[in-house]
Protein backbone atom coordinates (compact mmCIF):
# COMPACT_ATOMS: atom_id res chain seq x y z
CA UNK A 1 9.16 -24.61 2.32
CA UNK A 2 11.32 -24.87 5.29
CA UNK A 3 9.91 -24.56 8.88
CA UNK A 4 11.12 -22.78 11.80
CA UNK A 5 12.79 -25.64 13.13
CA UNK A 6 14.70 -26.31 9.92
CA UNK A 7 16.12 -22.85 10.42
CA UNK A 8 17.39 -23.38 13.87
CA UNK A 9 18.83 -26.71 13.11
CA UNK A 10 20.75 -26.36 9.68
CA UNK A 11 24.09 -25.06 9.54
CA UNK A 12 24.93 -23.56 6.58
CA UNK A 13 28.13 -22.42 7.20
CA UNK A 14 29.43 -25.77 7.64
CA UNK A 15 28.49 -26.59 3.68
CA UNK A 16 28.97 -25.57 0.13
CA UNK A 17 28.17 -21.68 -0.57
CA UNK A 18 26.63 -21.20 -4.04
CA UNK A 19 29.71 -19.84 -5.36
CA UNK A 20 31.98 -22.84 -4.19
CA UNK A 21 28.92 -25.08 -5.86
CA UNK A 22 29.08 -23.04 -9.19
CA UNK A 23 33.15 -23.14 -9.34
CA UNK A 24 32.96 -27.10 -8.97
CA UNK A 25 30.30 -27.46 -11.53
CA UNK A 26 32.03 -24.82 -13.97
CA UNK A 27 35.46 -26.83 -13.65
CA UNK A 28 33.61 -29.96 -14.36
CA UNK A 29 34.18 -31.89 -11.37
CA UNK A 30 31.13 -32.16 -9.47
CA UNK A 31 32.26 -35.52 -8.69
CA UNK A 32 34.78 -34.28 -6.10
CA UNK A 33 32.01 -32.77 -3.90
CA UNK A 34 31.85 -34.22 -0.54
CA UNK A 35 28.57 -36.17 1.15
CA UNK A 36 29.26 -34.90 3.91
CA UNK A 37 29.51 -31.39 3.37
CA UNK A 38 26.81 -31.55 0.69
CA UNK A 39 24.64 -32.69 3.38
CA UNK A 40 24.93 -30.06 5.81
CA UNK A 41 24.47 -27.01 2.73
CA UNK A 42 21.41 -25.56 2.99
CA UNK A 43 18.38 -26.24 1.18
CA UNK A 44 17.93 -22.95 -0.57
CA UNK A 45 21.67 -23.16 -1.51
CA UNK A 46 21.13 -26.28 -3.47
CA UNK A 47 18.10 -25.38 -5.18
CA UNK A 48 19.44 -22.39 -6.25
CA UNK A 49 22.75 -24.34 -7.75
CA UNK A 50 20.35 -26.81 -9.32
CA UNK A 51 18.24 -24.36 -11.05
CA UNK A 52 21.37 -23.75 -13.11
CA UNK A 53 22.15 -27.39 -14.63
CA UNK A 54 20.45 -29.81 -16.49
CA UNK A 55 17.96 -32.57 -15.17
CA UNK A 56 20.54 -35.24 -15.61
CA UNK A 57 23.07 -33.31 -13.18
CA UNK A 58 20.22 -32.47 -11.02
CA UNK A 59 19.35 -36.35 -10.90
CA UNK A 60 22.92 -37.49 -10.18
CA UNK A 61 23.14 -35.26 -7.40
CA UNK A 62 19.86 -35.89 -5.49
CA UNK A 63 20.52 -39.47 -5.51
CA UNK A 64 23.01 -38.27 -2.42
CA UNK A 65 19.68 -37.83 -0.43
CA UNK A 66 16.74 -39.38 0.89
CA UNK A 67 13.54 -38.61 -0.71
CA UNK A 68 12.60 -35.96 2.40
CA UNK A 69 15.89 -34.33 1.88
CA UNK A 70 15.00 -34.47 -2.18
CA UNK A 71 11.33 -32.93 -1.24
CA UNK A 72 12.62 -30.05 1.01
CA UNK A 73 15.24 -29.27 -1.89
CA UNK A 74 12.51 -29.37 -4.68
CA UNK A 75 10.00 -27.60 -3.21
CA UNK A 76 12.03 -24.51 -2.79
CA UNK A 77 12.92 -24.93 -6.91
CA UNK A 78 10.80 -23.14 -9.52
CA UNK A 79 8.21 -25.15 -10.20
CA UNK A 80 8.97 -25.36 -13.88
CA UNK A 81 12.22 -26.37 -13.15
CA UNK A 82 10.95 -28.72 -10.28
CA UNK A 83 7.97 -30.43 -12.73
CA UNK A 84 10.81 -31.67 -15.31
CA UNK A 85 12.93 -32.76 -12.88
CA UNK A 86 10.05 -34.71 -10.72
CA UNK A 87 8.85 -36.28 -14.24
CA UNK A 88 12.45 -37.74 -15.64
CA UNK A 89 12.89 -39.13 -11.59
CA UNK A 90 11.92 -42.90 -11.68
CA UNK A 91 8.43 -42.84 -10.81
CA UNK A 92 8.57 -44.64 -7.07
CA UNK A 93 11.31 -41.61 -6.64
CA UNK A 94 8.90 -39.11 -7.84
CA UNK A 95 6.23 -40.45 -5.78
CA UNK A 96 7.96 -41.09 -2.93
CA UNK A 97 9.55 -37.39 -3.02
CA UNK A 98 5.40 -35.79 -3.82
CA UNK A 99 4.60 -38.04 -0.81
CA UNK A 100 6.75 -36.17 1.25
CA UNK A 101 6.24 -32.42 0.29
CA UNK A 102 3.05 -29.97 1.99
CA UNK A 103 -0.08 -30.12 -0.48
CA UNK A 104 0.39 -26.60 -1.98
CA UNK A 105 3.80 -27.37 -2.91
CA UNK A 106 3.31 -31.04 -4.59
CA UNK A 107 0.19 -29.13 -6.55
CA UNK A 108 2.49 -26.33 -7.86
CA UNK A 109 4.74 -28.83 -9.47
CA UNK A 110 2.25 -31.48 -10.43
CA UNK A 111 0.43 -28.79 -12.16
CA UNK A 112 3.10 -27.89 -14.35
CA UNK A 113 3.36 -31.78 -15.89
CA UNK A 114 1.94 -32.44 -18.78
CA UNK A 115 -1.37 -35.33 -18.28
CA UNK A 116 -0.12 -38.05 -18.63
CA UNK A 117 3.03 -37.56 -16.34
CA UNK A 118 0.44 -35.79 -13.84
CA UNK A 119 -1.80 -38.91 -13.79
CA UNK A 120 1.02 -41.67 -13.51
CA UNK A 121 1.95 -39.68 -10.69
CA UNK A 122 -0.94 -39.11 -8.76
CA UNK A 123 -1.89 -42.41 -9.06
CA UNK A 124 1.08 -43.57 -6.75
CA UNK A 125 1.00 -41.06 -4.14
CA UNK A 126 -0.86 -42.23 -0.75
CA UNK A 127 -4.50 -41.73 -1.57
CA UNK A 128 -4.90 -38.57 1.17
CA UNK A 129 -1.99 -36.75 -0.63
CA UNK A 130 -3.44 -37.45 -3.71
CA UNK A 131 -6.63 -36.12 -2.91
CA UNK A 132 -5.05 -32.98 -1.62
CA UNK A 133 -3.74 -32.13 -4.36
CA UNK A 134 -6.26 -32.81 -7.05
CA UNK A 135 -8.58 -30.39 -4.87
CA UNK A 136 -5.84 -27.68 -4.83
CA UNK A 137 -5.51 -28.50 -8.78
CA UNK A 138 -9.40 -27.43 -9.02
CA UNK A 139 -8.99 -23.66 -8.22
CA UNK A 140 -7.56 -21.41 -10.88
CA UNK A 141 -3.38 -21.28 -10.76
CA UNK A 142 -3.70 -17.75 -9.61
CA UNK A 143 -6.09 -17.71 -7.10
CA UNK A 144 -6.08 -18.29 -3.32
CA UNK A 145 -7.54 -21.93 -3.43
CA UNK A 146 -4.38 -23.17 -5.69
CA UNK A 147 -2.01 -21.90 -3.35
CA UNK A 148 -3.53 -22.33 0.32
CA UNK A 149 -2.51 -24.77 1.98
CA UNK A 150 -5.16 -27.82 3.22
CA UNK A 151 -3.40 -28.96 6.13
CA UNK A 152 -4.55 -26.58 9.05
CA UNK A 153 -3.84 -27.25 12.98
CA UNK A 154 -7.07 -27.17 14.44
CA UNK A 155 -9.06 -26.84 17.73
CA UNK A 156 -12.55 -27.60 19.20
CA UNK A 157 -14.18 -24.99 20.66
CA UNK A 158 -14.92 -27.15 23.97
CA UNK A 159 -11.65 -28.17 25.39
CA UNK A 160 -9.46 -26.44 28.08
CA UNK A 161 -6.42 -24.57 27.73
CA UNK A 162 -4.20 -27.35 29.26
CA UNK A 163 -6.08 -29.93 26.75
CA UNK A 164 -5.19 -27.42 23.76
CA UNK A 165 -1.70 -27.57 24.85
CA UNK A 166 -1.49 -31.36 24.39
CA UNK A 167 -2.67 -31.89 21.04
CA UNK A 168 -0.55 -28.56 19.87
CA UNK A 169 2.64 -30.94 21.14
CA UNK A 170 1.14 -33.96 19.09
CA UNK A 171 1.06 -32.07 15.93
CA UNK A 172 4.56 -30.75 15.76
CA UNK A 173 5.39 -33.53 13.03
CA UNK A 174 2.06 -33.16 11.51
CA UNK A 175 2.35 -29.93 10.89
CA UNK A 176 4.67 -27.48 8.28
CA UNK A 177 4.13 -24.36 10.55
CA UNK A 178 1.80 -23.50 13.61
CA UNK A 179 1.36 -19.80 14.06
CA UNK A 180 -2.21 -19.27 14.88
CA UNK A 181 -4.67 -22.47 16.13
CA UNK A 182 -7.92 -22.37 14.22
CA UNK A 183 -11.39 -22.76 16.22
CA UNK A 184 -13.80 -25.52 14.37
CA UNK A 185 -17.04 -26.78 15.07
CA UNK A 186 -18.21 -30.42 13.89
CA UNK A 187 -19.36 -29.74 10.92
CA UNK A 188 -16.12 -27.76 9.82
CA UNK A 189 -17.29 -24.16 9.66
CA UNK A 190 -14.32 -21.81 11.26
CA UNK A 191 -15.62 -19.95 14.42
CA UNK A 192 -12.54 -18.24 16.03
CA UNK A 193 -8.59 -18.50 15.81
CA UNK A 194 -5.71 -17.87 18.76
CA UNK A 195 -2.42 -17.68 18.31
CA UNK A 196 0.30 -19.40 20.69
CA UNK A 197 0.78 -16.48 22.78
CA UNK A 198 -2.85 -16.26 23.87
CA UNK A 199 -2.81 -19.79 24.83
CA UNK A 200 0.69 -19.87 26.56
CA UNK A 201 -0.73 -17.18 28.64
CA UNK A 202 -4.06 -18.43 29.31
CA UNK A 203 -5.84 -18.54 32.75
CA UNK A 204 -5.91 -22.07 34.39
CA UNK A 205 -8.78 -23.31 33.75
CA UNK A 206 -9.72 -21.64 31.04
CA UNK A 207 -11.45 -22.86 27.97
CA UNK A 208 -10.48 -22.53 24.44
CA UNK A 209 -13.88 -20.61 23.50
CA UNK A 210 -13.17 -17.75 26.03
CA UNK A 211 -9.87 -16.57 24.92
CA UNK A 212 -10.38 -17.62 21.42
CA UNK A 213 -10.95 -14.07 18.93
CA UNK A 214 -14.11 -14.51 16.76
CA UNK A 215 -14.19 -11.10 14.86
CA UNK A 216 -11.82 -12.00 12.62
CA UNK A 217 -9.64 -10.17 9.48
CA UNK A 218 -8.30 -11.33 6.69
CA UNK A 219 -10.67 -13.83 5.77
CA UNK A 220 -9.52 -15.01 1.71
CA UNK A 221 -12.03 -16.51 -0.61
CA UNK A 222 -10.70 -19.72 -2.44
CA UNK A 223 -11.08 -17.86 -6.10
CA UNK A 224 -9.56 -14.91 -4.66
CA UNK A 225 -6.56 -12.95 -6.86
CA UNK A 226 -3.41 -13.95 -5.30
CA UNK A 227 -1.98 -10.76 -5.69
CA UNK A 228 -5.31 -9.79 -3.46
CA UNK A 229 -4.26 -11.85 -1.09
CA UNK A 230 -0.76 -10.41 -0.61
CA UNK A 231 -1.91 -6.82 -0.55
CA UNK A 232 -4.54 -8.38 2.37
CA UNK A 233 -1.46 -9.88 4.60
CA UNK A 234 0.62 -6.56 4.14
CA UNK A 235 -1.90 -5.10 5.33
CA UNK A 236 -3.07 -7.16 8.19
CA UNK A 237 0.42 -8.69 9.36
CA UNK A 238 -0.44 -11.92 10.04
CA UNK A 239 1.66 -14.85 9.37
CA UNK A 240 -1.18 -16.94 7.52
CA UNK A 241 -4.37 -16.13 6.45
CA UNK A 242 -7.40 -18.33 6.34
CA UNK A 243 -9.37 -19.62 3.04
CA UNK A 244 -12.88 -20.13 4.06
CA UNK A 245 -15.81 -21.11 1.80
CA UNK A 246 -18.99 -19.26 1.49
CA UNK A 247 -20.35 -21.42 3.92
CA UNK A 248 -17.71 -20.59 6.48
CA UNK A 249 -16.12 -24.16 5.86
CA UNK A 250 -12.21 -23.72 6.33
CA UNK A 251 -10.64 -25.12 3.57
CA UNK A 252 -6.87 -24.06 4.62
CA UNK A 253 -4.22 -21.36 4.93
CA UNK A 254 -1.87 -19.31 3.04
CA UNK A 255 1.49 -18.91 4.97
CA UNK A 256 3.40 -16.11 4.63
CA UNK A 257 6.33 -17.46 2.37
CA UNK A 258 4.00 -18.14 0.22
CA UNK A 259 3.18 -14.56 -0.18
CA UNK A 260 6.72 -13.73 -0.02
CA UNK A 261 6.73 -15.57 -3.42
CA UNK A 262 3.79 -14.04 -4.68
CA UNK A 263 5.50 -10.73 -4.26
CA UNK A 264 8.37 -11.37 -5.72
CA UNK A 265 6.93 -13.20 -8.88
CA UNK A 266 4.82 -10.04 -10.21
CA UNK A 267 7.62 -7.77 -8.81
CA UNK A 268 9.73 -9.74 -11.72
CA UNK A 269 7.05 -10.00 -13.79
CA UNK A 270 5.81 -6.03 -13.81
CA UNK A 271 9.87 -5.68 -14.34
CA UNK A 272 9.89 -7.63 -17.04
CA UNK A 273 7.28 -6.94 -18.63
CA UNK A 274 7.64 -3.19 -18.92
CA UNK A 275 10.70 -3.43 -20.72
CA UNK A 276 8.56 -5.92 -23.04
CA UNK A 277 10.25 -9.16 -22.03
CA UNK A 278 8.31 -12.40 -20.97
CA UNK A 279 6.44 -11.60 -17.58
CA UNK A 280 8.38 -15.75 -16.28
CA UNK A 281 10.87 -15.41 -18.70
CA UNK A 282 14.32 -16.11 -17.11
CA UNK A 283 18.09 -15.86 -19.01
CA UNK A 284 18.59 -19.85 -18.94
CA UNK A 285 15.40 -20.46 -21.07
CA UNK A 286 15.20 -21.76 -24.36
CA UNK A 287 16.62 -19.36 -27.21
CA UNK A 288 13.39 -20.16 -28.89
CA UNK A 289 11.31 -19.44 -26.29
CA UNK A 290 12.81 -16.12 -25.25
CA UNK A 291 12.52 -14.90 -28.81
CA UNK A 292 8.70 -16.00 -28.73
CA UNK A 293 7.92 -13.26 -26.28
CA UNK A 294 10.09 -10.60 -27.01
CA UNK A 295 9.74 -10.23 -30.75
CA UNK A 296 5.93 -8.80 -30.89
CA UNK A 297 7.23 -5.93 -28.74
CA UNK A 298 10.45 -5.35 -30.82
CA UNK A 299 8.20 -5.03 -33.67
CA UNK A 300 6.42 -2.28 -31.98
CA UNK A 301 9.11 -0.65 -30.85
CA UNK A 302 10.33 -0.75 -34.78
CA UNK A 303 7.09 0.92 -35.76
CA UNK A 304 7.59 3.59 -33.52
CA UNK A 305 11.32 4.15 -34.25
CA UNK A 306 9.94 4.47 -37.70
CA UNK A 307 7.66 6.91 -36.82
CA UNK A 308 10.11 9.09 -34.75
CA UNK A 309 12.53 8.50 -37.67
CA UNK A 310 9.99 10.09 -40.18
CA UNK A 311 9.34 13.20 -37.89
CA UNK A 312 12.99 13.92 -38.50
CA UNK A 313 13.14 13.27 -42.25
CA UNK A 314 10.25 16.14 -42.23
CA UNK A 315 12.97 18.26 -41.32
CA UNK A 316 15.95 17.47 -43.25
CA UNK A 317 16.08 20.63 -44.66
CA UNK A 318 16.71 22.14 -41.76
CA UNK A 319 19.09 19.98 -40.24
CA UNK A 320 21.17 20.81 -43.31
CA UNK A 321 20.98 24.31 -42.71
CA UNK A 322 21.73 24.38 -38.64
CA UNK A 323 23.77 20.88 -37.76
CA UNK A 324 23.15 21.90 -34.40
CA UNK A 325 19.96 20.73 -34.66
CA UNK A 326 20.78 17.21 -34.62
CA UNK A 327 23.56 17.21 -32.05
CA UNK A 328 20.86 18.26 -29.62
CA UNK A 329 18.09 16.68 -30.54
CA UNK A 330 18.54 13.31 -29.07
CA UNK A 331 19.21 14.67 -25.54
CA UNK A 332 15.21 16.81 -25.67
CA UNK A 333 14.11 13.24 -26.66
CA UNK A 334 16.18 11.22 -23.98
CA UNK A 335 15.27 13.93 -21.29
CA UNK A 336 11.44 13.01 -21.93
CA UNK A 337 11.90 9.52 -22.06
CA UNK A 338 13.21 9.65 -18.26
CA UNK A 339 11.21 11.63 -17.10
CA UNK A 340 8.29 9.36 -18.39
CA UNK A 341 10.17 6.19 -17.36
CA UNK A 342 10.45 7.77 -13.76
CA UNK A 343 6.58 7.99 -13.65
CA UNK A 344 5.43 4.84 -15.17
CA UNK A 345 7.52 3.39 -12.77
CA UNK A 346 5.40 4.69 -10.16
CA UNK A 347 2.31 4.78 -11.57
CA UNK A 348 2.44 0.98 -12.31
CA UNK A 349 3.56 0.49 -8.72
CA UNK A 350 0.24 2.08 -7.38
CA UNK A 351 -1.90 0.65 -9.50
CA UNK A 352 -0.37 -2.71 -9.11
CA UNK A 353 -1.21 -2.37 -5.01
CA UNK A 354 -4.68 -0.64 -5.59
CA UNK A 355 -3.28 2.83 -4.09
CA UNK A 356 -5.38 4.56 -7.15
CA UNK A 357 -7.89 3.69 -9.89
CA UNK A 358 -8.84 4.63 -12.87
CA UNK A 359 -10.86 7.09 -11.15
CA UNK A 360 -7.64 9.22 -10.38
CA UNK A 361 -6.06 9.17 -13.71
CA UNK A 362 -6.82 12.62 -15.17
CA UNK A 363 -5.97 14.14 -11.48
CA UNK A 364 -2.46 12.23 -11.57
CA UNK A 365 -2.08 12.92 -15.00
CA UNK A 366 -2.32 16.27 -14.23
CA UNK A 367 0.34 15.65 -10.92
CA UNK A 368 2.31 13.82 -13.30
CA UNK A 369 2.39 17.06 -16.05
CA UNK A 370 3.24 19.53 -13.50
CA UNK A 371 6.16 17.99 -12.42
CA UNK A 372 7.45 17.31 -15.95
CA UNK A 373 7.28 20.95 -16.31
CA UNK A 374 9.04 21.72 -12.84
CA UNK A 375 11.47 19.49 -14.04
CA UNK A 376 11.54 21.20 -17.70
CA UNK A 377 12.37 24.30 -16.13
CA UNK A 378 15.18 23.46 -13.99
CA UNK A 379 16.64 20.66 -16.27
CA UNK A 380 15.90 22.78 -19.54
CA UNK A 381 17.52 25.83 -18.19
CA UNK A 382 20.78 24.05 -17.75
CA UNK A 383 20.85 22.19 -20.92
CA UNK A 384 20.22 25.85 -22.68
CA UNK A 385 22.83 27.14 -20.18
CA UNK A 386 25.17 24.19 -22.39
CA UNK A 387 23.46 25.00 -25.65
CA UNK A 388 24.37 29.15 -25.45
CA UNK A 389 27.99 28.20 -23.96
CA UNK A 390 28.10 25.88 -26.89
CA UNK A 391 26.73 28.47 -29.71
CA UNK A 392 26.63 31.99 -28.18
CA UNK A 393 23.49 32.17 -29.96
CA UNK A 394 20.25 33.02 -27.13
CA UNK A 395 17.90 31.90 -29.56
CA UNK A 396 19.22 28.75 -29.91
CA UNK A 397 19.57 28.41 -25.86
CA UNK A 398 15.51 29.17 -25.95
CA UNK A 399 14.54 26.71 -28.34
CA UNK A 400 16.54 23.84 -26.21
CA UNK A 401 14.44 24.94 -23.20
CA UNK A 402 11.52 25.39 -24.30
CA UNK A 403 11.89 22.11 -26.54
CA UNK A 404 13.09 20.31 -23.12
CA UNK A 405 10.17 22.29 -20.80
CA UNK A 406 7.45 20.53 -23.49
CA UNK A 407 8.78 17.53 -24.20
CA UNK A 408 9.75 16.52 -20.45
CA UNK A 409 5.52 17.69 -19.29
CA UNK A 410 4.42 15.29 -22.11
CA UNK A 411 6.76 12.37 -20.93
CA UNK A 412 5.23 13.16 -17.11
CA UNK A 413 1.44 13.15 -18.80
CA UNK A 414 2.25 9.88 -20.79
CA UNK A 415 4.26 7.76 -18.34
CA UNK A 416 1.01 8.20 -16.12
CA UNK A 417 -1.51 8.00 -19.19
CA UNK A 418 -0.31 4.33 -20.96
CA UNK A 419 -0.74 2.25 -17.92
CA UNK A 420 -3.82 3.88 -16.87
CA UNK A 421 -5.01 3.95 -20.24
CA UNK A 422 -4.22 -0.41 -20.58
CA UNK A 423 -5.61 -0.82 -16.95
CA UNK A 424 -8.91 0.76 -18.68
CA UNK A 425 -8.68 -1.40 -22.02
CA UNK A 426 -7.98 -4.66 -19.02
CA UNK A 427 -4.97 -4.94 -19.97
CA UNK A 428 -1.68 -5.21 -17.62
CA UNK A 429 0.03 -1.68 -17.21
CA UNK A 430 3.11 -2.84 -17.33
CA UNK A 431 3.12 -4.94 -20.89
CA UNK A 432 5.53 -3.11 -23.24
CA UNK A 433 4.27 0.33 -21.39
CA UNK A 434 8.31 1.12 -22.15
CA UNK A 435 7.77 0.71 -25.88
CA UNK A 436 4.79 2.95 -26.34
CA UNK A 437 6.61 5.61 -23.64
CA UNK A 438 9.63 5.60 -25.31
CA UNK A 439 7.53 6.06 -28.80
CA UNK A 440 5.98 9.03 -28.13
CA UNK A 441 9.03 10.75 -26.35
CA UNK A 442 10.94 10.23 -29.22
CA UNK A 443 8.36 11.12 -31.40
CA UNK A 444 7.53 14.10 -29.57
CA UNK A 445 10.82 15.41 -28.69
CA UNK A 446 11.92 15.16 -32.52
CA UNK A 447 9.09 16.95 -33.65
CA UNK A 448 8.68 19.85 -30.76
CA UNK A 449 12.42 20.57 -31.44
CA UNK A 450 13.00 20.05 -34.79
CA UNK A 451 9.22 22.37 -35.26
CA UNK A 452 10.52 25.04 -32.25
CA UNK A 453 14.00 24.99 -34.69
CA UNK A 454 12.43 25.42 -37.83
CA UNK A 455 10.42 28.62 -36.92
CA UNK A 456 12.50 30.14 -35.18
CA UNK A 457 16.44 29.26 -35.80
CA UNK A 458 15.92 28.31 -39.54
């Protein structure tokens, strides 16, 4: 990840944009891109162009930069993209460009090769690096340990302020980012932290113990969720976090982009996943693979068209007799569905960020109900204002609103229900919760309208 520093020194402006990137590469003539101006694009520009070709492109390119350059570039990739590129690099390339990258993001992308690529690899990188990241490769991919980052600036306890300020200068180089200076005694056990504005305006004289705070927040267990974590620094603020043992040992920091990322990958994922698509899926995988994770849920949703389908052959007779019927019928069932879509967007929200638990779901169901039928009322009132103007018949206008009043309270009750209901059953609230929603709206709307029709109009 790039450092403050990086920031303040790179000029983008002077390089490619993405779009003047994608034109050259669509035209075929990547070939006509200048060094120079390739050199001064920034990093996130390029690894966002690179993401979109193939490894050999991505090799021919790179070679236009030192294996630092290559590193900072790499690390900002996907690290599925990143791993396949790393393993077709020559292997003093790849090693030479894992030498150069922070622990945390050498272990993301040496995780994702397969053994034998991951154990070539490690093998040449400088034993301390290496050992870095095979710890970080211990911890569970989603926990704290596999993303923290070992590498911490440091302070004894003992030394003045003016002392402290002197080794902060010699670690610049050492280290990716210094927001806060952690307090350790010998033995490696965390006792305090400061950050650099308590130490800039220190006391002379003053030692690091006395203006150093020991009751401390935020503290992350190595096995720790990493969506845990990220709720923990929203709520705390801080720019990194510490990963301490359960001896009090610290074993290193998450940083703040790194929860940026977090964020962002189950914000895609929960997105994703609703609709019944691949939680990483992304639109320049494999054909294969994208059909892999979407089919189970089409087949779902296929049962439940079925099902909605055979609601309305139970009233084909009436259909026949009143048309009208049928013209109408698919807006009751759409006006459900978005109401329910509106909630289970929500719900899965809060129950994502631990706002509720499963100890609030009949209240919010209940919530969630109410303002279906709120809705129902106002909505359904209008679309039987459409249905009388369209008819002149008031029993007609009735059935649509009372049809829309029902159906639009059960989509508010279900889009609440499902992803309680899989959070209960430990499953994720947002797989296919879109599929079953849209099921029972459909279902229900057929059946309430076509059943309201069919005793009353029919």
């Amino acid at each position: 990840m790039p450092n403050d520093d990086d920031i303040l020194e790179s000029k983008p402006e002077r390089g490619y944009s993405l779009y003047e990137l994608v034109v050259l590469a669509e035209a075929g003539e990547l070939d006509k891109i200048d060094n120079k101006k390739l050199s001064e694009t920034s990093h996130h520009v390029l690894s966002v162009f690179l993401e979109r070709l193939d490894v050999d492109t991505q090799r021919d390119i790179l070679r236009r930069f030192n294996s630092e350059e290559v590193s900072a570039i790499v690390s900002e990739m996907d690290p599925d993209v990143s791993a396949e590129l790393v393993s077709e690099m020559r292997e003093h390339r790849a090693v030479s460009v894992l030498n150069e990258m922070e622990p945390d993001d050498a272990a993301d992308i040496v995780r994702e090769l397969e053994k034998e690529d991951r154990d070539r690899l490690l093998g040449g990188m400088d034993p301390e690096g290496a050992s870095d990241v095979r710890e970080l490769l211990e911890y569970p991919e989603d926990t704290a340990g596999a993303i923290m980052n070992p590498h911490v600036a440091t302070l004894p306890r003992d030394i003045s302020v003016e002392e402290a300020i002197a080794q902060i200068r010699k670690m610049r180089d050492e280290f990716e980012n210094i927001y806060y200076l952690y307090v350790v005694s010998n033995e490696g056990e965390l006792e305090g932290v400061l950050s650099m504005r308590s130490i800039l305006l220190a006391p002379k004289g003053a030692l690091v113990r006395d203006i150093m705070c020991t009751n401390m927040i935020g503290l992350l267990a190595p096995n720790m969720d990493k969506e845990v974590v990220a709720h923990i620094m929203a709520d705390t603020n801080f720019h990194t976090l510490p990963v301490v043992d359960s001896n009090g040992e610290l074993l290193g920091i998450v940083t703040h982009d790194d929860v940026i990322d977090i964020l962002r990958e189950e914000g895609t994922e929960d997105i994703q996943k609703l609709a019944g698509a691949g939680a990483d899926e992304a639109l320049f995988d494999p054909v294969m693979a994208s059909i892999r994770q979407r089919t189970p849920w089409l087949f779902v949703n296929m049962f439940t068209a079925f099902v909605a389908s055979a609601v309305v052959g139970m009233f084909d007779s009436d259909i026949a007799v009143l048309p009208l019927l049928a013209v109408f019928m698919p807006i009751v069932a759409g006006l459900g569905g978005n109401t329910g879509a509106q909630t289970l967007a929500v719900s899965v929200r809060s129950i994502a960020l631990g706002e509720v638990g499963i100890f609030d779901m009949w209240r919010i169901c209940g919530r969630e109900s109410l303002k279906g039928l709120l809705n129902g009322m106002l909505i359904g009132a209008a679309g039987a204002l459409v249905a009388w103007a369209t008819t002149r018949r008031v029993d007609f206008a009735l059935v649509v609103w009372f049809a829309m009043l029902a159906n639009m309270s059960l989509g508010g009750f279900m889009g609440s229900f499902i992803p309680f209901a899989m959070k209960r059953l430990s499953l994720d609230p947002a797989s296919g919760s879109n599929v079953f929603l849209t099921g029972v709206t459909d279902t229900g709307g057929f059946f309430i309208f076509l059943g309201l029709g069919a005793l009353f109009l029919v």
